[in-house]
N, C-alpha and C. Protein backbone atom coordinates (compact mmCIF):
# COMPACT_ATOMS: atom_id res chain seq x y z
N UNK A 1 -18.73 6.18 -10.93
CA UNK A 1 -18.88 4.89 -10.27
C UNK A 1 -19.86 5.07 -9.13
N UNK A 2 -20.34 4.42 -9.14
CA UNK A 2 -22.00 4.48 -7.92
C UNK A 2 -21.28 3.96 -6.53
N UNK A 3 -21.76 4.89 -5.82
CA UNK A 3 -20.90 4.37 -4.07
C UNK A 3 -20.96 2.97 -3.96
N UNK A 4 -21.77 2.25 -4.10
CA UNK A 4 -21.56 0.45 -2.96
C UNK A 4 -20.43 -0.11 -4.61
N UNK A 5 -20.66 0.18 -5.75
CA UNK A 5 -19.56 -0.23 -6.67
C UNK A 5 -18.39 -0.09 -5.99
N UNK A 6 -17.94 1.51 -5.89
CA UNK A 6 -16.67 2.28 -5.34
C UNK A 6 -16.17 1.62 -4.37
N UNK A 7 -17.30 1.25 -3.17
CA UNK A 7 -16.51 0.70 -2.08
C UNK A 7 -16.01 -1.04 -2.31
N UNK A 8 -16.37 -1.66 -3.08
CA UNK A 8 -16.59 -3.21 -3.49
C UNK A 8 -15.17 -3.02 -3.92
N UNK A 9 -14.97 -1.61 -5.09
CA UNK A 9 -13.43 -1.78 -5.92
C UNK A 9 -12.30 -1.39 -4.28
N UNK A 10 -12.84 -0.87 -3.78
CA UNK A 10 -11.55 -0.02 -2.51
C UNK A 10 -11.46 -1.41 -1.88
N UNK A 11 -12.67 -2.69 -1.68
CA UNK A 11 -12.25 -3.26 -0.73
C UNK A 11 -11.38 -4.54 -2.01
N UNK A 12 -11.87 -4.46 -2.79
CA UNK A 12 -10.86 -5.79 -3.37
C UNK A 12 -9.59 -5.27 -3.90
N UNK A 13 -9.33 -4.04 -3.86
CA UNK A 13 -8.03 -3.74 -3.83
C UNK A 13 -7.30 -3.65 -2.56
N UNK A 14 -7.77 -3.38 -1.50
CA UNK A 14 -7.16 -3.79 0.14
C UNK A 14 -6.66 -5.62 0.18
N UNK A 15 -7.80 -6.07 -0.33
CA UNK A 15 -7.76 -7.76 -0.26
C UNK A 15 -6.55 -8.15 -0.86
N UNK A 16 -6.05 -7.70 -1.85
CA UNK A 16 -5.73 -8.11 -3.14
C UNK A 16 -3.84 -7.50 -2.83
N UNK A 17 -4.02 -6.10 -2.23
CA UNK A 17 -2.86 -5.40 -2.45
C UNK A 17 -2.39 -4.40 -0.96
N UNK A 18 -3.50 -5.29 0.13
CA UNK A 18 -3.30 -4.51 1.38
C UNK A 18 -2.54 -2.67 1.88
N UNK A 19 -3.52 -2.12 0.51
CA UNK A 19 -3.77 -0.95 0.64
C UNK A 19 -4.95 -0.54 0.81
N UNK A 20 -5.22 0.64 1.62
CA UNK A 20 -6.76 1.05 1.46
C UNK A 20 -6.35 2.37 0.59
N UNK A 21 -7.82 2.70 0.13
CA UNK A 21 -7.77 4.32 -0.66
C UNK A 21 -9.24 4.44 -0.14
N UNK A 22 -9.01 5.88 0.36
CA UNK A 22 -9.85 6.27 1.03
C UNK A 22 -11.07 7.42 -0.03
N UNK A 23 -10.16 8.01 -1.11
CA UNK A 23 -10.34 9.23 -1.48
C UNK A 23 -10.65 8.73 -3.19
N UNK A 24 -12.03 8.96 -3.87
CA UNK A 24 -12.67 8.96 -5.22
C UNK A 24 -12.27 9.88 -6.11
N UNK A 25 -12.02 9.42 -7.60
CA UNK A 25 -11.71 8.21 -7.82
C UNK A 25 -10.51 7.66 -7.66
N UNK A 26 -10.87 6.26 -8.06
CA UNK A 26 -9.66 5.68 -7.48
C UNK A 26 -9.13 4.89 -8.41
N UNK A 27 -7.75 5.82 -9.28
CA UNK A 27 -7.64 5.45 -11.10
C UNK A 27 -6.27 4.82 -10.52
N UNK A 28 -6.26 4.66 -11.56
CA UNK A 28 -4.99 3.63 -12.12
C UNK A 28 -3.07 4.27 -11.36
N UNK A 29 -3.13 5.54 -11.74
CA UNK A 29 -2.43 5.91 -11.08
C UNK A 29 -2.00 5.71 -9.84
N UNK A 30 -2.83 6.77 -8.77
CA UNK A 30 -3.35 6.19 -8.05
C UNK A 30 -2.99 4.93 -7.11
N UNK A 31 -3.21 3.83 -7.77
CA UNK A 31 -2.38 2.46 -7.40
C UNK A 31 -1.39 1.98 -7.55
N UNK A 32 -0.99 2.78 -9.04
CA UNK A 32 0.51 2.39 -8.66
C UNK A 32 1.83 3.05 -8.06
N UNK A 33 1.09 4.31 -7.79
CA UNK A 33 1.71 5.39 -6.72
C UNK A 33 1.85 4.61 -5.64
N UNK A 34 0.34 4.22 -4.87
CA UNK A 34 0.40 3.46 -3.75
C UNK A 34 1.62 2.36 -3.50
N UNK A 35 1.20 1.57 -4.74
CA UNK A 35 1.96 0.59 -4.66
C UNK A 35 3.59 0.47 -4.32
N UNK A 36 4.09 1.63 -5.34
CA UNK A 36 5.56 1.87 -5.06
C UNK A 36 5.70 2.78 -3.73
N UNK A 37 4.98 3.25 -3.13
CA UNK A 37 4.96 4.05 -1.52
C UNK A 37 4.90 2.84 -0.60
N UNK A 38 3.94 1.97 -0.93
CA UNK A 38 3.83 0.20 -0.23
C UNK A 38 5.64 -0.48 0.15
N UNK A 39 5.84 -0.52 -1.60
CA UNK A 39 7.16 -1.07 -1.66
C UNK A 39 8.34 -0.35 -0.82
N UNK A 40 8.41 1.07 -1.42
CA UNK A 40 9.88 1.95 -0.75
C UNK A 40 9.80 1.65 1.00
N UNK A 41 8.25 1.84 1.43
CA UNK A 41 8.24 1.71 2.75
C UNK A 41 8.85 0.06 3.15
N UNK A 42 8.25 -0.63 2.53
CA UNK A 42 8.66 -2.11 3.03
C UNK A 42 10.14 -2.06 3.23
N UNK A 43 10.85 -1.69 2.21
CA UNK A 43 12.30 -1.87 1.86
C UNK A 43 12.96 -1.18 3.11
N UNK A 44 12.46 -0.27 3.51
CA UNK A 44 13.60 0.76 4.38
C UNK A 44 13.06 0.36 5.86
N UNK A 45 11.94 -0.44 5.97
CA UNK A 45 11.56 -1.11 7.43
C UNK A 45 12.71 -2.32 7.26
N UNK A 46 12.54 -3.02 6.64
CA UNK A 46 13.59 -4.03 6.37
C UNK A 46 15.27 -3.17 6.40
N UNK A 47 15.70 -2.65 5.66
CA UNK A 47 17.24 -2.15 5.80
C UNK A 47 17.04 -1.82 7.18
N UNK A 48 15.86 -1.04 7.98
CA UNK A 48 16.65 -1.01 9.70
C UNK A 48 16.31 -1.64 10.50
N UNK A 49 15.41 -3.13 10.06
CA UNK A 49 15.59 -3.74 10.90
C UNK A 49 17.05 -4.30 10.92
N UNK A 50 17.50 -4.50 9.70
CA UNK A 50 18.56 -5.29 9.45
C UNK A 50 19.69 -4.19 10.21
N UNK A 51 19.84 -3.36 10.29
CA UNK A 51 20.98 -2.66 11.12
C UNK A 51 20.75 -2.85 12.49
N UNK A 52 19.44 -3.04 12.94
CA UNK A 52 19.28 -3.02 14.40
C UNK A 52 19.82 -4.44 14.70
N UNK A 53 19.83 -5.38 13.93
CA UNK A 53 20.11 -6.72 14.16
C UNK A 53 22.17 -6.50 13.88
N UNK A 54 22.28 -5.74 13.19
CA UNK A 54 23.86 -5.72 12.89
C UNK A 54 24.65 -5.55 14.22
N UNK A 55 23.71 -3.97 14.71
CA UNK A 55 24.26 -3.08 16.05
C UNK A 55 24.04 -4.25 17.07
N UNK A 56 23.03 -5.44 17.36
CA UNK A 56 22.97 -6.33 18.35
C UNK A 56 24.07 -7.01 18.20
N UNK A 57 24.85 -7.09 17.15
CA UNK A 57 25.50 -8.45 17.12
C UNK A 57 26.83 -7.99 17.65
């Protein structure tokens, strides 16, 4: 993939899935690694916020 291609795909996958990838290439895998590292993280910011809101109450 020719660099200004590479960076066009890194940025419409940031747009698209508010991940960056920094590191070529940037396959299929890859994204959906990201993706589920995206997700697990979301989930466990959420479970402590939700305890910090439990312990307030």
């Amino acid at each position: 993939m020719e660099v200004n291609g590479a960076a066009a795909y890194a940025n419409a996958l940031y747009n698209a899935l508010g991940i960056h990838f920094t590191e070529l290439p940037i396959m299929a895998e890859k994204i959906v690694r990201a993706v589920r590292e995206k997700e697990m993280r979301e989930m466990r910011e959420m479970r402590e916020g939700m305890q910090v809101m439990q312990a307030a109450e």
